[in-house]
Protein backbone atom coordinates (compact mmCIF):
# COMPACT_ATOMS: atom_id res chain seq x y z
CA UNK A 1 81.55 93.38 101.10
CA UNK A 2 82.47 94.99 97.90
CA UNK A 3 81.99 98.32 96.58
CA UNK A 4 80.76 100.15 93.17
CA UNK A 5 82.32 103.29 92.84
CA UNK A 6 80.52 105.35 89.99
CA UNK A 7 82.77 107.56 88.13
CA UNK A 8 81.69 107.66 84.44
CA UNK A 9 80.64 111.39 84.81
CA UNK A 10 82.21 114.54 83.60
CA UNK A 11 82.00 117.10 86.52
CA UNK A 12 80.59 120.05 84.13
CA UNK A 13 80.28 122.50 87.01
CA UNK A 14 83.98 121.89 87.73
CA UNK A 15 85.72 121.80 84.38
CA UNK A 16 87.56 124.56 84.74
CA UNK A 17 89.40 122.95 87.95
CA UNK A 18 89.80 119.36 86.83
CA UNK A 19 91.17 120.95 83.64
CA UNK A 20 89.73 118.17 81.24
CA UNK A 21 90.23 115.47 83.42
CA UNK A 22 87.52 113.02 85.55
CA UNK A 23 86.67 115.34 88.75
CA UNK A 24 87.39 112.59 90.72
CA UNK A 25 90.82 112.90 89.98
CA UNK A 26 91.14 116.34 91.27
CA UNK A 27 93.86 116.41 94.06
CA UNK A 28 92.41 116.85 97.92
CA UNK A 29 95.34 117.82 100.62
CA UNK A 30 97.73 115.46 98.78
CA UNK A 31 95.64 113.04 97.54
CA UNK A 32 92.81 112.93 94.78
CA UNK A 33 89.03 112.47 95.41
CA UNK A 34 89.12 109.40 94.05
CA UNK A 35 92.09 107.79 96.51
CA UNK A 36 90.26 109.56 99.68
CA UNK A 37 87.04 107.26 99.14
CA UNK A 38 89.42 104.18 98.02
CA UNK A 39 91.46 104.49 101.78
CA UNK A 40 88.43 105.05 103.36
CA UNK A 41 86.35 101.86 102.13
CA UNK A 42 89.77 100.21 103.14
CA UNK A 43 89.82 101.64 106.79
CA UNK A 44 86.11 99.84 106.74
CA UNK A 45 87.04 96.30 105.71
CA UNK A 46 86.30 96.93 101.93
CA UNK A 47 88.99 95.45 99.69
CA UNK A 48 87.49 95.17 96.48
CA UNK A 49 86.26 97.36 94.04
CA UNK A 50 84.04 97.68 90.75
CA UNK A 51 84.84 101.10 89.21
CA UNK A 52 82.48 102.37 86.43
CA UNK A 53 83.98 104.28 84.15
CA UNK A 54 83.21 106.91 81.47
CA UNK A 55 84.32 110.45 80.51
CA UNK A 56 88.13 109.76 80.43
CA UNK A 57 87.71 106.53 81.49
CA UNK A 58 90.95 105.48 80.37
CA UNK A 59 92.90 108.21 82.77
CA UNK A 60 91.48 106.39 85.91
CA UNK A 61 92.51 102.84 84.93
CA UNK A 62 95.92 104.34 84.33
CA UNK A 63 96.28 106.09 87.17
CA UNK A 64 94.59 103.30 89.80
CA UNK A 65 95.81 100.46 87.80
CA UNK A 66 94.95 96.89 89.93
CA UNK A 67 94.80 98.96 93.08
CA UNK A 68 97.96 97.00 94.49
CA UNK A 69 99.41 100.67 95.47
CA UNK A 70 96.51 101.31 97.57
CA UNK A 71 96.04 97.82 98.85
CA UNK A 72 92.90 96.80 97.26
CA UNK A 73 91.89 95.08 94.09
CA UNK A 74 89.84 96.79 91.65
CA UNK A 75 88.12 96.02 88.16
CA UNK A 76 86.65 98.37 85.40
CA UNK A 77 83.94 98.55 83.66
CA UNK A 78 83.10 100.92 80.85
CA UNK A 79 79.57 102.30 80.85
CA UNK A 80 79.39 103.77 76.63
CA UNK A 81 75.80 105.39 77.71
CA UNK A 82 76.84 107.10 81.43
CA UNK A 83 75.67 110.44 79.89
CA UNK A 84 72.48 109.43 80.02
CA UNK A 85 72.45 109.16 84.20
CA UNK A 86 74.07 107.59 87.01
CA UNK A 87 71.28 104.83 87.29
CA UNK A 88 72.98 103.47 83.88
CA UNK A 89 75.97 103.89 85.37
CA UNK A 90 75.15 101.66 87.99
CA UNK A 91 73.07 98.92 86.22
CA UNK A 92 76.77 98.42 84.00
CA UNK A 93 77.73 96.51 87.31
CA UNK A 94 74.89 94.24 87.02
CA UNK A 95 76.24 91.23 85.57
CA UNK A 96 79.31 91.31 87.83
CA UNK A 97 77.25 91.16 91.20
CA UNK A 98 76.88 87.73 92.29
CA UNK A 99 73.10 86.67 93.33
CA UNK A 100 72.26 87.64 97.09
CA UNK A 101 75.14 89.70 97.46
CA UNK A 102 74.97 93.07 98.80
CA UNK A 103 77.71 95.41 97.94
CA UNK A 104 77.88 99.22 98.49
CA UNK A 105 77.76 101.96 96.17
CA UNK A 106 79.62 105.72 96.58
CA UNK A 107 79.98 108.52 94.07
CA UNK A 108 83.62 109.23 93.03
CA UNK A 109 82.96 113.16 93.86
CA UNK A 110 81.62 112.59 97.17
CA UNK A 111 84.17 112.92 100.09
CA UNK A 112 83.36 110.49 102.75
CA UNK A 113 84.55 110.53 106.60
CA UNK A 114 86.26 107.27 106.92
CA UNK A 115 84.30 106.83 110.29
CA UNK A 116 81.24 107.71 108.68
CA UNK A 117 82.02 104.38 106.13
CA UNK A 118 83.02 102.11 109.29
CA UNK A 119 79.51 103.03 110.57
CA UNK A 120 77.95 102.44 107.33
CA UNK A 121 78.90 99.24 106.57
CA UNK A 122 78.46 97.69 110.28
CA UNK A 123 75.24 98.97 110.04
CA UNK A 124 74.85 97.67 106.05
CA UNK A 125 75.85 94.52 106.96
CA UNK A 126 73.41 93.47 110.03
CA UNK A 127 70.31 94.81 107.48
CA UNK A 128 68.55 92.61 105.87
CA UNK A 129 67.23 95.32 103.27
CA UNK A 130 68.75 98.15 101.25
CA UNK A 131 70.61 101.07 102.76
CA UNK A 132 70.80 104.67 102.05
CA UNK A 133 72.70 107.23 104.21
CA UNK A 134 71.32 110.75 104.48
CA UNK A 135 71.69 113.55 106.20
CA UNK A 136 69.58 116.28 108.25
CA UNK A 137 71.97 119.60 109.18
CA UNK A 138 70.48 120.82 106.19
CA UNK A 139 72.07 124.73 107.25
CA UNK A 140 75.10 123.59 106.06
CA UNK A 141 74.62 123.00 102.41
CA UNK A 142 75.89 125.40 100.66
CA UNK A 143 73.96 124.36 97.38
CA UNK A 144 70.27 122.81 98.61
CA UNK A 145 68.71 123.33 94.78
CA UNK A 146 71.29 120.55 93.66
CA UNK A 147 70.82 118.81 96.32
CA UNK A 148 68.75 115.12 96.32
CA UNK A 149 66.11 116.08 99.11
CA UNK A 150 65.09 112.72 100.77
CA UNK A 151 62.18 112.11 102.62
CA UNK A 152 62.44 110.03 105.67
CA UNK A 153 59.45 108.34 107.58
CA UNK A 154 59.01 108.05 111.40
CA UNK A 155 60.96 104.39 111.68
CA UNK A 156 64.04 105.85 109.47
CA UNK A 157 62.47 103.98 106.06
CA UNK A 158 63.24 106.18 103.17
CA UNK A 159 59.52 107.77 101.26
CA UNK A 160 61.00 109.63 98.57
CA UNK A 161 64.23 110.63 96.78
CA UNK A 162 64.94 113.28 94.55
CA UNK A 163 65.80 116.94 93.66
CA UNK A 164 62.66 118.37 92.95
CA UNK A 165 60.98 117.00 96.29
CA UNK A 166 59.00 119.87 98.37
CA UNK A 167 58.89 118.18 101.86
CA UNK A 168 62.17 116.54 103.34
CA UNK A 169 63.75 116.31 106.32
CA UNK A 170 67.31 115.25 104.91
CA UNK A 171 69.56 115.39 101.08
CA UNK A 172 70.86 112.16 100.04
CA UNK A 173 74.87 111.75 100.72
CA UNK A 174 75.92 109.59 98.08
CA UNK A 175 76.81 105.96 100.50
CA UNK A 176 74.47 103.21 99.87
CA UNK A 177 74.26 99.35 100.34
CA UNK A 178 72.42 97.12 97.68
CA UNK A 179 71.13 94.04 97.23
CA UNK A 180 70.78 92.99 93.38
CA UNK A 181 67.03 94.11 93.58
CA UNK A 182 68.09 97.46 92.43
CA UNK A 183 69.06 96.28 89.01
CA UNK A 184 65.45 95.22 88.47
CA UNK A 185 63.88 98.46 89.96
CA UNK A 186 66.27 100.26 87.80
CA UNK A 187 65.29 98.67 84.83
CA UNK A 188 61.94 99.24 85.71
CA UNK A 189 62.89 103.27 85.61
CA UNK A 190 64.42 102.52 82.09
CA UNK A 191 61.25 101.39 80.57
CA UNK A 192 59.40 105.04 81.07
CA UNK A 193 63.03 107.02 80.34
CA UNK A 194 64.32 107.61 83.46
CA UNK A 195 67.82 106.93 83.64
CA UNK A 196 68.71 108.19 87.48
CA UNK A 197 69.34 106.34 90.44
CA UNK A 198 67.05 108.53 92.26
CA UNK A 199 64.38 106.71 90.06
CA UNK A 200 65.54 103.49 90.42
CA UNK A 201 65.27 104.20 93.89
CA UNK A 202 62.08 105.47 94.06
CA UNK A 203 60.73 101.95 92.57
CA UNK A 204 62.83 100.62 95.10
CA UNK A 205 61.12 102.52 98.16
CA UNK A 206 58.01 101.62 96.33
CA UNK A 207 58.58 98.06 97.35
CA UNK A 208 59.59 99.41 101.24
CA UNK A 209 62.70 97.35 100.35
CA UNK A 210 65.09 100.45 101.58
CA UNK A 211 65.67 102.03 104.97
CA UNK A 212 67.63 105.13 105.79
CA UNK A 213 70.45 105.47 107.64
CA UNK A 214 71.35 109.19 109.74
CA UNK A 215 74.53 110.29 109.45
CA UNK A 216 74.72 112.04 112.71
CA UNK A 217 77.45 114.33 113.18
CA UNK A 218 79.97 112.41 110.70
CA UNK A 219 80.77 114.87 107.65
CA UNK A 220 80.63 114.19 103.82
CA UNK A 221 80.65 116.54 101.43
CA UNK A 222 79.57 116.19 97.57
CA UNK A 223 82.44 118.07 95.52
CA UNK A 224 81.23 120.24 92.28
CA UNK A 225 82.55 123.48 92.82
CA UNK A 226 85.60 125.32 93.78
CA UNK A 227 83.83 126.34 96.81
CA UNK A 228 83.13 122.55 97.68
CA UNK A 229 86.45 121.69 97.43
CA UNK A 230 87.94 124.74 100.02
CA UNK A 231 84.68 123.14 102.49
CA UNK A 232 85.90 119.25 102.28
CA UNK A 233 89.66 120.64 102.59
CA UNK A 234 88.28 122.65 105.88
CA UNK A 235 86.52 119.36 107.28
CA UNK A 236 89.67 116.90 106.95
CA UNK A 237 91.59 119.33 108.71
CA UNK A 238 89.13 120.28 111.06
CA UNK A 239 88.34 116.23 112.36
CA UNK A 240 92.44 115.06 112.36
CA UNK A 241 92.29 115.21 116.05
CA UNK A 242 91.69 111.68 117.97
CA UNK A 243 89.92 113.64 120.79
CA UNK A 244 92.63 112.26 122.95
CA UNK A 245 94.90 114.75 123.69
CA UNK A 246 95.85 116.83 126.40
CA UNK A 247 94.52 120.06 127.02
CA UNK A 248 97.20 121.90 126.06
CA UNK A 249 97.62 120.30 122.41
CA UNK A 250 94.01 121.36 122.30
CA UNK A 251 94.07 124.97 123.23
CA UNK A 252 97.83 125.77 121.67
CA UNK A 253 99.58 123.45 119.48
CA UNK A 254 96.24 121.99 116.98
CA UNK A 255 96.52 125.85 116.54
CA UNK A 256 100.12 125.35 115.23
CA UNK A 257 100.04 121.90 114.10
CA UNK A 258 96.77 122.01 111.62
CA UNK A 259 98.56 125.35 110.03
CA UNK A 260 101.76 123.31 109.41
CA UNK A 261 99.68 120.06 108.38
CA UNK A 262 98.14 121.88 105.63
CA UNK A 263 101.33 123.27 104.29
CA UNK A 264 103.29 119.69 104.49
CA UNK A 265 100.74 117.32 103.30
CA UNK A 266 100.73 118.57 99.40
CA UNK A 267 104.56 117.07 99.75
CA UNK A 268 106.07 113.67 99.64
CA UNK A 269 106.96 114.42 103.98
CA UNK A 270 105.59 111.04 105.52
CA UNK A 271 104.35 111.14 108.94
CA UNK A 272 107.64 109.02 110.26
CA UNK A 273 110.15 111.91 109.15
CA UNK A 274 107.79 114.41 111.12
CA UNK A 275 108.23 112.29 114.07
CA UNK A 276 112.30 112.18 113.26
CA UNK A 277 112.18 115.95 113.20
CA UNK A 278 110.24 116.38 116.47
CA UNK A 279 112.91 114.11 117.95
CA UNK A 280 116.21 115.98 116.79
CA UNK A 281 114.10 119.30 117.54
CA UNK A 282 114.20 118.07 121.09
CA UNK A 283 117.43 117.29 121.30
CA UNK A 284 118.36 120.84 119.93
CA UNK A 285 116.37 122.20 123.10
CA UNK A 286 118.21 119.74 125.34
CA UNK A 287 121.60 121.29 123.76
CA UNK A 288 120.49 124.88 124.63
CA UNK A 289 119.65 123.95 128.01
CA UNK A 290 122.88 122.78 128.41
CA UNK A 291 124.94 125.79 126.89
CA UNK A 292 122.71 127.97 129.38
CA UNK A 293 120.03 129.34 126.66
CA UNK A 294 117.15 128.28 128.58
CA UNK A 295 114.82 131.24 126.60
CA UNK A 296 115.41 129.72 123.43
CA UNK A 297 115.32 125.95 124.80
CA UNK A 298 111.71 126.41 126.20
CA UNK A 299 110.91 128.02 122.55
CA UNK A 300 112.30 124.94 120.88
CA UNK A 301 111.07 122.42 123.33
CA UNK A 302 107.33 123.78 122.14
CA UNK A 303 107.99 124.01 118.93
CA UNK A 304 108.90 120.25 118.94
CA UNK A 305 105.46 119.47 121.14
CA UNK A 306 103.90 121.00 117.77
CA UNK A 307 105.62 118.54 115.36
CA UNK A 308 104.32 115.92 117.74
CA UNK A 309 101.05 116.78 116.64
CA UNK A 310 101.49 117.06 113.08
CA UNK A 311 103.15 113.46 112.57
CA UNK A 312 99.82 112.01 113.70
CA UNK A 313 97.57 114.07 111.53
CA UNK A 314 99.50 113.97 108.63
CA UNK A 315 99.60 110.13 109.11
CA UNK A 316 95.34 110.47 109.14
CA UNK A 317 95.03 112.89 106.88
CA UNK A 318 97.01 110.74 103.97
CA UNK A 319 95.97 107.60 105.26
CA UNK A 320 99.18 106.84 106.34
CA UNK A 321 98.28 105.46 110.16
CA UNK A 322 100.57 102.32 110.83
CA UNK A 323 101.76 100.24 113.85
CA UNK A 324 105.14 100.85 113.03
CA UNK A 325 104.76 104.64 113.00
CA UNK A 326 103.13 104.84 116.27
CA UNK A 327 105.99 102.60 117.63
CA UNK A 328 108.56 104.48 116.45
CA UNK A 329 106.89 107.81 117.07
CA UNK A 330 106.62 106.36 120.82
CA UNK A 331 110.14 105.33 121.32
CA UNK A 332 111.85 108.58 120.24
CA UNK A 333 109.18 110.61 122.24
CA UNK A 334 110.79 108.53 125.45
CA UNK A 335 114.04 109.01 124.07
CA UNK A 336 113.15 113.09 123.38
CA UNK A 337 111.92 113.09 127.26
CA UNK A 338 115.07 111.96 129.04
CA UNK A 339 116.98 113.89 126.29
CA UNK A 340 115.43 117.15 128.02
CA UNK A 341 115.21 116.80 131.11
CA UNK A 342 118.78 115.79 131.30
CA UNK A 343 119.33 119.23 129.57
CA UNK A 344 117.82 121.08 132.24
CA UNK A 345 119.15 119.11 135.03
CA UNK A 346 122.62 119.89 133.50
CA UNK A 347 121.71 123.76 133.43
CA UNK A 348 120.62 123.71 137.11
CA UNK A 349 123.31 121.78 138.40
CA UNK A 350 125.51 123.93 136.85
CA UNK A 351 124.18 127.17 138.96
CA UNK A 352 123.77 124.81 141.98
CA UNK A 353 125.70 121.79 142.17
CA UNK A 354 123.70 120.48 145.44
CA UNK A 355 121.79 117.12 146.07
CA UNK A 356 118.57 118.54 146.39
CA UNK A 357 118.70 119.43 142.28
CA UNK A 358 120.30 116.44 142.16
CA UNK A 359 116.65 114.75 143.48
CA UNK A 360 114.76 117.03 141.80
CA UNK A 361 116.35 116.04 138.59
CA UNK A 362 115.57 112.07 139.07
CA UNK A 363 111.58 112.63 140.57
CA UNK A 364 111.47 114.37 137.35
CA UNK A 365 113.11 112.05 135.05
CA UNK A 366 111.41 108.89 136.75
CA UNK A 367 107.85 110.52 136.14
CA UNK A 368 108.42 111.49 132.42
CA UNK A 369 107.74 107.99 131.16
CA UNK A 370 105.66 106.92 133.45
CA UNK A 371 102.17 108.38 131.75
CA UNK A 372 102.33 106.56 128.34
CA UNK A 373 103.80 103.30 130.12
CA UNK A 374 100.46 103.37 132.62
CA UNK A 375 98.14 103.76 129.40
CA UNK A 376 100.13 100.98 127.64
CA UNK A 377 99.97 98.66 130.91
CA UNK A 378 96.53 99.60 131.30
CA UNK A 379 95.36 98.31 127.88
CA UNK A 380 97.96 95.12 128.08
CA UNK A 381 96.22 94.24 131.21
CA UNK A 382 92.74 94.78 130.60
CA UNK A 383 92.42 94.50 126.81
CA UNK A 384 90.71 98.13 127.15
CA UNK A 385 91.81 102.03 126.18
CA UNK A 386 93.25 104.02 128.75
CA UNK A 387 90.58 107.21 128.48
CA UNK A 388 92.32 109.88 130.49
CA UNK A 389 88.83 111.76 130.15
CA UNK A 390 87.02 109.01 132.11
CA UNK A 391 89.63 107.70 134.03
CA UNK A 392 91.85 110.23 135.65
CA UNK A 393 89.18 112.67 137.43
CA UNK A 394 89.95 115.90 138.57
CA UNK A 395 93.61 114.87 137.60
CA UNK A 396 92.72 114.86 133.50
CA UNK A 397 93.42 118.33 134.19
CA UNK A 398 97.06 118.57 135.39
CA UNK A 399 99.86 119.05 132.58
CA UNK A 400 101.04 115.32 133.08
CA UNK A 401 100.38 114.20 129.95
CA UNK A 402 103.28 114.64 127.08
CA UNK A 403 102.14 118.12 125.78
CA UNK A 404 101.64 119.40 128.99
CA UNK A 405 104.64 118.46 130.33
CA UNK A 406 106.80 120.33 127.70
CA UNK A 407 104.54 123.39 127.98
CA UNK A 408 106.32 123.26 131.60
CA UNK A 409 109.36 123.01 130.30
CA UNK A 410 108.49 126.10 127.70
CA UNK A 411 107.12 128.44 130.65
CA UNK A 412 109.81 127.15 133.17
CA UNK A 413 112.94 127.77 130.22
CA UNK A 414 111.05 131.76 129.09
CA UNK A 415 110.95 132.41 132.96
CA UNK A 416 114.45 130.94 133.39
CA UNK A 417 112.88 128.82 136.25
CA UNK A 418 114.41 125.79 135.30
CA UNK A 419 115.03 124.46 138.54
CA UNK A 420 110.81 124.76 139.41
CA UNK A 421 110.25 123.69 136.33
CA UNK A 422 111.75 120.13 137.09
CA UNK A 423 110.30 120.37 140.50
CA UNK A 424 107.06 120.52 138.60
CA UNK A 425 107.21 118.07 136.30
CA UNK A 426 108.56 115.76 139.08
CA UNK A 427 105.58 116.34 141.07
CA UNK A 428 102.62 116.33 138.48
CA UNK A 429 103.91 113.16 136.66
CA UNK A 430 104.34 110.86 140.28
CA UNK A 431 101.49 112.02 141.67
CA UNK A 432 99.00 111.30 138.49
CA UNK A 433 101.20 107.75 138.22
CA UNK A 434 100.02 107.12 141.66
CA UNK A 435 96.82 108.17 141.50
CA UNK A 436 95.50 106.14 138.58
CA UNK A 437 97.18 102.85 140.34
CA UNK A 438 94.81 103.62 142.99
CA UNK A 439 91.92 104.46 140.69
CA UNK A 440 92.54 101.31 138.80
CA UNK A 441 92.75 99.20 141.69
CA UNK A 442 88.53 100.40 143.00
CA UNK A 443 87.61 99.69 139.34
CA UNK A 444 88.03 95.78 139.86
CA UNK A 445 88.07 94.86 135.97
CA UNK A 446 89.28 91.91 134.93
CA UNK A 447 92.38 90.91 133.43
CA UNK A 448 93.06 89.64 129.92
CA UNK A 449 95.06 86.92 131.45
């Protein structure tokens, strides 16, 4: 499916922040506007791209170019009459649509979730009509008067579109999916001088050839104000998290990690040097183990459970997400693990040279891996995700994943408990390993062999 991305207008309300320039090239947490929706349509199996340009036209094909920097393939085409609405905008793209095709269409000034577009075009695709995605938390607009109030019927078809409506249940969020009958109902609008998509698509609903599609909890967020822009930063920072992690990245380090994220990602800092960082961080922490700090080393061992977190949502946040990265990131975390519990063994062995550390030491050291390699297993054997919400019980709860297992090492180092510490962490991480081999083992799925 291909996409038409309108961006011939000016962004009046927001000239004094683009500075001249086409407010979809306004810079978002690293990236512009523009790029955001670009990466997202990618993420969603969208390659290509019709871009309509106006004001400053020019400046976008410069900066874009073919798209080969972003990994998709885009064309131009000037619109000279976009001032007189987006629905002329959109009819420019007429003649380049092949017959029976259906291809979406997004607003350059509209941030999109990237899950929100996966949705969209699944759902675009298996419909045999015209989409439109709106939305119903209405309370959270912070401008409803220039909002496009949509009213929605009791089987989700779409009765009305526009700005001036007076009953709606939901505002318009800029994501549709065409087929080339909106050329013709656009036209239609031209011939009494209305030059809007919201009148095409009235003409269009008309004809009951358009259906609506509820955005549920996915975010969006149309971007004409200064105040706009601080809201769409808030919700990319707010939705990094995979909903995955431990409990204690949850509670403590997003905390940390989002603060961190938001000062990083304006910089040319990829997600693969965080994830060096957190490594040599670790291995600092090991060091003070070893030279007897263990105050400091339980400090640094935390601070480098926080980078941990803000390699991955820097990698989401930029678009950045690649099998390498979470290969790499992988590796040195195993690497980071042995690193520090071979720290602390060498600071308790050096108070107590006995076997018992010495046993303590390798319980702990044998567990540390042992919670990413049973996810890893899990999902080579079965072809499906390890949830630990689902899967583990009451054990989800136990510090044995990777966050929680440093956040031992933190308390244990502080308390200058080393020695319980490893006990701990010996403990926690065999007993959930064993545990989910026996929970596996009563949920009889079937292999991928």
């Amino acid at each position: 499916m291909r996409a038409v991305i309108l961006a011939a207008g000016q962004g009046y309300r927001i000239r004094l922040l683009s500075k001249g320039k086409p407010k979809c090239l306004i810079r978002l947490l690293g990236l512009t506007i523009l790029e955001r929706i670009l990466y997202a349509c990618r993420g969603a199996g969208v390659r290509e791209f019709l871009i309509i340009l106006g004001f400053e036209g020019e400046r976008i094909r410069r900066f874009l170019g073919d798209g080969s920097r972003l990994g998709v393939k885009i064309f131009y085409i000037p619109c000279p009459d976009w001032e007189k609405g987006n629905g002329v905008s959109l009819h420019a793209a007429k003649r380049y649509i092949r017959r029976g095709e259906k291809f979406l269409v997004l607003m350059s000034d509209h941030l999109i979730q990237p899950e929100l577009l996966q949705r969209f075009v699944e759902e675009a695709a298996a419909c045999p009509r015209s989409l439109m995605s709106y939305d119903e938390k209405l309370g959270e607009l912070p401008n409803m008067k220039e909002a496009t109030k949509v009213r929605i019927g009791s089987r989700g078809d779409i009765l009305g579109v526009g700005k001036g409506l007076r009953r709606y249940g939901g505002v318009d969020c800029g994501v549709f999916a065409f087929t080339p009958l909106i050329f013709k109902c656009l036209e239609e609008a031209f011939a009494i001088n209305r030059f809007t998509l919201s009148d095409g698509l009235n003409f269009l609903i008309r004809r009951r050839a358009i259906r609506g599609f509820h955005i549920g909890n996915f975010y969006w967020q149309d971007i004409d104000s200064r105040l706009d822009l601080s809201i769409a930063r808030y919700k990319i920072l707010s939705r990094l998290n995979t909903g995955k992690e431990g409990w204690v990245s949850r509670v403590i380090n997003r905390r940390f990690s989002n603060q961190i994220t938001r000062r990083l990602i304006n910089y040319n800092i990829t997600p693969n040097m965080v994830s060096i960082s957190s490594f040599l961080v670790a291995i600092v922490s090991a060091i003070l183990f070893i030279l007897k700090m263990p105050f400091y080393a339980g400090l640094i061992a935390q601070f480098s459970s926080i980078l941990d977190g803000v390699d991955g949502e820097l990698a989401r946040a930029k678009f950045l997400v690649s099998p390498f990265g979470g290969y790499m990131d992988s590796i040195l975390d195993r690497y980071a693990d042995l690193f520090l519990i071979f720290g602390m063994s060498s600071y308790v062995y050096s108070r107590q040279p006995t076997g018992t550390v010495l046993l303590i030491s390798f319980l702990a050291l044998m567990g540390a891996p042992m919670s990413m390699l049973c996810k890893e297993r899990f999902y080579s054997a079965f072809g499906l995700p390890f949830i630990p919400d689902q899967m583990d019980g009451w054990t989800r709860h136990l510090p044995a994943n990777r966050d929680g297992r440093l956040f031992i090492i933190m308390v244990s180092g502080i308390l200058n408990q080393v020695l319980y510490g490893l006990l701990a962490l010996g403990i926690i991480t065999n007993f959930q390993t064993l545990y989910r081999l026996f929970s596996v083992k009563r949920m009889k799925l079937k292999t991928t062999d």
